[in-house]
Structures are given as structure tokens and as C-alpha cells.
Protein backbone atom coordinates (compact mmCIF):
# COMPACT_ATOMS: atom_id res chain seq x y z
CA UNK A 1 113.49 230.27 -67.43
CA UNK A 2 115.42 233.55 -68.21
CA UNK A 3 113.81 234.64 -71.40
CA UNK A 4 113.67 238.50 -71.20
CA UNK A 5 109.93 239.91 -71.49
CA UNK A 6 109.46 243.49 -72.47
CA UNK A 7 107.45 244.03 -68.97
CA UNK A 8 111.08 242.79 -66.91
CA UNK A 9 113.49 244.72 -68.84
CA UNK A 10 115.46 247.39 -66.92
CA UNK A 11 118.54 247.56 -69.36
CA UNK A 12 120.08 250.66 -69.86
CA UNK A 13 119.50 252.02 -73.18
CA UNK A 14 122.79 252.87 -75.05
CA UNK A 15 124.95 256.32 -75.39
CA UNK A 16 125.12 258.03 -78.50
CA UNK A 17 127.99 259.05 -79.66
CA UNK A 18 129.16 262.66 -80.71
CA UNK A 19 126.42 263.98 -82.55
CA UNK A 20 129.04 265.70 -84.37
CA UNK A 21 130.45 263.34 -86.02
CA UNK A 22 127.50 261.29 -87.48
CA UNK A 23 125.95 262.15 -90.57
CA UNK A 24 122.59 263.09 -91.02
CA UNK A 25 120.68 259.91 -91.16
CA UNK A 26 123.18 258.13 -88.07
CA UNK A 27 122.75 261.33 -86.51
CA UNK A 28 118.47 260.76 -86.28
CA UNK A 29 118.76 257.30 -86.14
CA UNK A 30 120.95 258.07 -82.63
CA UNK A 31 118.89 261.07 -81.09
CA UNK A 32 115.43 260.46 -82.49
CA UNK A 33 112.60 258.93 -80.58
CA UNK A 34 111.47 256.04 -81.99
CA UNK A 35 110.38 252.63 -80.94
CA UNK A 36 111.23 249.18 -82.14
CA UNK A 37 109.58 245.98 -81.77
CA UNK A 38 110.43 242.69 -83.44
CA UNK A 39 107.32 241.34 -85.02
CA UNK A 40 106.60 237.13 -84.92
CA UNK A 41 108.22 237.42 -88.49
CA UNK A 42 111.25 238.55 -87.49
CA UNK A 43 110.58 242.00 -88.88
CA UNK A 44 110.44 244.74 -87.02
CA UNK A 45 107.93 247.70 -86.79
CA UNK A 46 110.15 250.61 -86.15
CA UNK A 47 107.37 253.81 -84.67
CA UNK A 48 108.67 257.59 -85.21
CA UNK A 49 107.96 260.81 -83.03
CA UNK A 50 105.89 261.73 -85.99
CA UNK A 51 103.84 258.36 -85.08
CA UNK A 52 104.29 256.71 -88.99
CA UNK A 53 104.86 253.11 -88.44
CA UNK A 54 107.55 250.96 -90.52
CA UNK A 55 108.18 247.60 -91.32
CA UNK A 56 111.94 247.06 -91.30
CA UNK A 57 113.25 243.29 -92.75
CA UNK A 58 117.24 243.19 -91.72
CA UNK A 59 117.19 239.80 -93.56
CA UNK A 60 116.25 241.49 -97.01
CA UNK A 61 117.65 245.01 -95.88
CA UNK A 62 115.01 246.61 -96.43
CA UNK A 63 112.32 249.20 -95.04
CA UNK A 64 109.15 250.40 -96.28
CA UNK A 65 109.71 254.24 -95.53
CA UNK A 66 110.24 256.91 -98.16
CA UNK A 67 113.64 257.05 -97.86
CA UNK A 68 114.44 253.58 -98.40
CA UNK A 69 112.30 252.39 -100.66
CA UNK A 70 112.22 255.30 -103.21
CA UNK A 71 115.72 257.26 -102.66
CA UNK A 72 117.56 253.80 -101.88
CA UNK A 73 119.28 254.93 -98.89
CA UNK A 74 119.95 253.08 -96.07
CA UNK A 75 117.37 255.03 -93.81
CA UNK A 76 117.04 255.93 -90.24
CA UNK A 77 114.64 253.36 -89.39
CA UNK A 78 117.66 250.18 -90.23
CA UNK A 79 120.05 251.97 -88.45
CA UNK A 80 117.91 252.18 -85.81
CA UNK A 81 117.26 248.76 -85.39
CA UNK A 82 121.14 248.32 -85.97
CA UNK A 83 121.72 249.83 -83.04
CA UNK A 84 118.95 248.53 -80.68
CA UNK A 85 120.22 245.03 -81.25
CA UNK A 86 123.68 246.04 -80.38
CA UNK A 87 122.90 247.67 -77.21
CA UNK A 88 120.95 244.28 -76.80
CA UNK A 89 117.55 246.09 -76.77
CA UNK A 90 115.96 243.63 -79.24
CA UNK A 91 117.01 240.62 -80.45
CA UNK A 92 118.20 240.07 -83.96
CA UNK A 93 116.11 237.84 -86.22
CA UNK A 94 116.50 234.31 -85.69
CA UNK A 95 117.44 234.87 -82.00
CA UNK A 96 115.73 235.30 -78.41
CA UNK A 97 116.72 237.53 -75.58
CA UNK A 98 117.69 236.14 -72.25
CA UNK A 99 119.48 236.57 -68.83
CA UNK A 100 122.63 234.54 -68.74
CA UNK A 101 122.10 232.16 -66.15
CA UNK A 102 126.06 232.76 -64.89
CA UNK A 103 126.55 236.80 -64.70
CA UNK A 104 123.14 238.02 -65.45
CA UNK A 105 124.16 239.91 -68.81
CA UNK A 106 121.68 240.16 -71.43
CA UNK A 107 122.17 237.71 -74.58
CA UNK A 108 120.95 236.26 -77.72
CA UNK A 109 119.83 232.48 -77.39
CA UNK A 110 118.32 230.75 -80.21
CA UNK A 111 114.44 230.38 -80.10
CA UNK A 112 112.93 228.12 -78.36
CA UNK A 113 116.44 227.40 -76.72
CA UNK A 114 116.35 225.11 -73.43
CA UNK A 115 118.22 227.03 -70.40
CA UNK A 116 120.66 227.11 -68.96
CA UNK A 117 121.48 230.03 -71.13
CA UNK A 118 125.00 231.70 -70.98
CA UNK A 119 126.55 234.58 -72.75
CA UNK A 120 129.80 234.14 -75.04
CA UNK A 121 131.96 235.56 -71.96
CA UNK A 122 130.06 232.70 -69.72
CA UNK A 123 129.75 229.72 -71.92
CA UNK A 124 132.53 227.15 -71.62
CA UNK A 125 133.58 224.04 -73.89
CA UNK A 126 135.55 221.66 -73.00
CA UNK A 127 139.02 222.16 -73.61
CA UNK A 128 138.63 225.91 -72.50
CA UNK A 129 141.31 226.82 -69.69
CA UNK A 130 139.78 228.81 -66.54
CA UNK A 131 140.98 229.49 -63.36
CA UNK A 132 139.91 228.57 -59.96
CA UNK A 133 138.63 231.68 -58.17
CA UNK A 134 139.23 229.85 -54.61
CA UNK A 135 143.11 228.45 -55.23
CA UNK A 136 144.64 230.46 -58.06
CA UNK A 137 144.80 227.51 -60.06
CA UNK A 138 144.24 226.81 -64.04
CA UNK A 139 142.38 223.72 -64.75
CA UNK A 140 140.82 222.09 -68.94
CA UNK A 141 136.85 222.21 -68.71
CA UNK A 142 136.21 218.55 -69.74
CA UNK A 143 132.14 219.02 -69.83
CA UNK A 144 129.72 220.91 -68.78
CA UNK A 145 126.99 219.61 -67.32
CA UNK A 146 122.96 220.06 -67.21
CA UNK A 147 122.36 219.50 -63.54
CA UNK A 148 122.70 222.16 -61.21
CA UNK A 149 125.20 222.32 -57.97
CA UNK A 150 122.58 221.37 -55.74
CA UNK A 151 121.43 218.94 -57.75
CA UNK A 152 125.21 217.03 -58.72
CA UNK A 153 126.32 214.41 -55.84
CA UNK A 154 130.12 214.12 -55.47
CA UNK A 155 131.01 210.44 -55.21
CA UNK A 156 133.71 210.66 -52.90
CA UNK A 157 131.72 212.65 -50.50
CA UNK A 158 128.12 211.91 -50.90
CA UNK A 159 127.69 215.83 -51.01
CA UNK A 160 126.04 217.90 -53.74
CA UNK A 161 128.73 220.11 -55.32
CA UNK A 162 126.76 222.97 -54.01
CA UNK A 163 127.50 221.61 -49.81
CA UNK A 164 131.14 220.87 -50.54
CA UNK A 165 132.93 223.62 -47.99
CA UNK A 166 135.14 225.43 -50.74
CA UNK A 167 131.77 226.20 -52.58
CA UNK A 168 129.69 227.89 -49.67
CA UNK A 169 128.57 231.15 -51.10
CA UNK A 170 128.17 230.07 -54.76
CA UNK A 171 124.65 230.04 -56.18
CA UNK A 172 123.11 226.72 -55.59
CA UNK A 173 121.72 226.62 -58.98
CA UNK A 174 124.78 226.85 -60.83
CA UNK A 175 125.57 224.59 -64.06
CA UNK A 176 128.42 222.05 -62.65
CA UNK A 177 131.13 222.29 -64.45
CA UNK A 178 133.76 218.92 -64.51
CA UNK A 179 137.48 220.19 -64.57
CA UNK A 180 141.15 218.82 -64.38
CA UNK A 181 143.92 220.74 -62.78
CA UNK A 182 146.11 222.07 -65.51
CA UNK A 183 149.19 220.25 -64.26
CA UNK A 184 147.41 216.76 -64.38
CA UNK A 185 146.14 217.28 -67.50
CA UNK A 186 149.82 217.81 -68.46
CA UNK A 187 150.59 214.19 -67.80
CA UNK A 188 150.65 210.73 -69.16
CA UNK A 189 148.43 209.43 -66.75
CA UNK A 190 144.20 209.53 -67.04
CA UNK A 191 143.41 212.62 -65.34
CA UNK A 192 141.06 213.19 -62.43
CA UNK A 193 138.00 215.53 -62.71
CA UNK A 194 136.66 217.63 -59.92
CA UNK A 195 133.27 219.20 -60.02
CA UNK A 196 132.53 223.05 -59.63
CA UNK A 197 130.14 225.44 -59.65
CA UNK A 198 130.46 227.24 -62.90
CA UNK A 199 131.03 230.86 -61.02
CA UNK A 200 133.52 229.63 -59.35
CA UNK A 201 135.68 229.05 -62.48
CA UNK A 202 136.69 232.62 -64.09
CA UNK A 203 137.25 232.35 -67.93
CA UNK A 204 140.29 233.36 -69.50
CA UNK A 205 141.87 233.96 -72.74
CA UNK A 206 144.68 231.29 -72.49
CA UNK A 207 144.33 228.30 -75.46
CA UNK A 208 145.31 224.76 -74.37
CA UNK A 209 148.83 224.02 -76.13
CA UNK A 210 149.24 219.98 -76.11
């Protein structure tokens, strides 16, 4: 399970930017102390140096402080929050925090999501083209699969993805990816797929042109 709890998070905390530039409500909502926790609601209860509490709804935009609630403005307190779940400090509503199971970055999951959880620059789909850390090679992700590379036998072999030689030094629990070379995929013929360990496949920007 990789589901962050407040007690096991060491993530940085993000850099403001020139306080210069910001007007006066970014400008608190940057350098102020305040602390934010999403409430089973999917509020969130946004505390102040000052120690008043608020109850900030991003679904409804709103926030019960002064500012907001009487003046109209977008206040301190929802920029705050803003900004938390951009530097991936809390989750937005709807959503969960957790370690992606690849790289280890912090990302949003849905609740309640089964792992293996992967972030947007880990998760693959088949038809994505990656390339083979180990021979330089593209290859098509046909699936991904649930069982780890320790856990996926190669038929040919007998071996679990994670024993084949070319794999030493991989994490054993790695998601198995099944892949064709990009150059078979290319041809008439039914194309064979060979199994990886998903951190051995690096993702890249190219789009499959048939």
C-alpha cells in the first residue's frame, strides 16, 4: 500500500515566488503560516498564525472567513489551499495521496483506489511508445499487467520476469509490463510480446503513427 499518511510525509514544501510581484492576498496566502487539512468531507480546515480556524469548500468556492464571505474576495485561505494541492501537500477533493509505485513521486489516486498506483509521467496504456533502457530500443505497450516481476513466469524460460539476466537490478516488485519491439509492430505479421519490468521501460513523448 502507498497511500501517503500525514505521520510519513517528508515532501518538501513549495517555493514562493517573488513576493514582489504578488498582490496582497497571493502575497499572505504564499508567506503566511497557516495549516491545511482536508476534512472527511472534502473540505478543508485551513488554521492561521492568529489561530482562527476556516472551513474552505473548493467544490462550492467558498470559505467561511471575513473576507470571503462578506467582501466576496477570493481570500487567502482558497489560495492557500490552491497552492498546497499543487505542491502536492494535500490532495484535492475527490482524490487520495500516494507514492507512485514506479519513481516514488507523490500523486493523486482516486479514493479507495487499489495499487499499484502510478503518476501521469509513470502510468502507461497500451499503445504508448517507450524505450528500452537496456538496448536503446522503442517498443508499443500492449498491457499492463497486475502481477509483479517476481511474481510473472516467462513461458519460454520458466523464469519470473524479475530472474531473467537483462532484468537483474530492477525492483522485484515491479508492475510487468507486455511490449512489442517497434519494428515488429510495424509489420503484417502477429507480433510477439516480451515481458518487462515497468522501470526498465522509460516513457517518451513519441505517438504511435499506423
Amino acid at each position: 500500500m502507498t497511500l501517503i499518511h500525514p505521520s510519513d510525509d517528508t515532501e518538501p514544501t513549495a517555493l514562493a515566488p517573488d513576493p514582489e510581484r504578488l498582490d496582497a492576498r497571493s502575497r499572505r496566502a504564499w508567506t503566511e503560516r497557516m495549516a491545511v487539512d482536508r476534512r472527511e468531507d472534502d473540505t478543508y480546515a485551513v488554521t492561521t498564525e492568529s489561530g482562527h480556524t476556516y472551513r474552505v469548500d473548493l467544490r462550492e468556492h467558498s470559505c467561511s472567513c471575513p473576507d470571503h464571505r462578506i467582501r466576496g474576495e477570493q481570500c487567502k485561505h482558497l489560495r492557500r489551499v490552491a497552492i498546497e494541492i499543487t505542491a502536492r501537500s494535500v490532495a484535492p477533493p475527490g482524490r487520495e495521496r500516494a507514492r507512485c509505485d514506479v519513481c516514488g513521486r507523490v500523486t493523486f489516486v482516486a479514493e479507495a483506489a487499489s495499487p499499484p498506483h502510478r503518476c501521469r509521467h509513470c502510468r502507461l496504456v497500451a499503445g504508448d511508445i517507450v524505450l528500452d533502457r537496456e538496448t536503446g530500443k522503442r517498443l508499443v505497450v500492449a498491457r499492463v499487467l497486475d502481477e509483479r516481476a517476481d511474481e510473472r513466469a516467462v513461458e519460454a524460460t520458466g523464469e519470473t520476469v524479475a530472474e531473467y539476466e537483462r532484468n537483474d537490478g530492477y525492483p522485484a516488485d515491479d508492475p510487468v509490463v507486455e511490449a512489442t519491439y517497434l519494428s515488429d509492430a510495424r509489420g503484417s505479421n502477429p507480433s510477439r510480446r516480451y515481458a518487462f519490468p515497468r522501470s526498465r521501460l522509460e516513457r517518451t513523448d513519441e505517438q504511435r503513427i499506423e
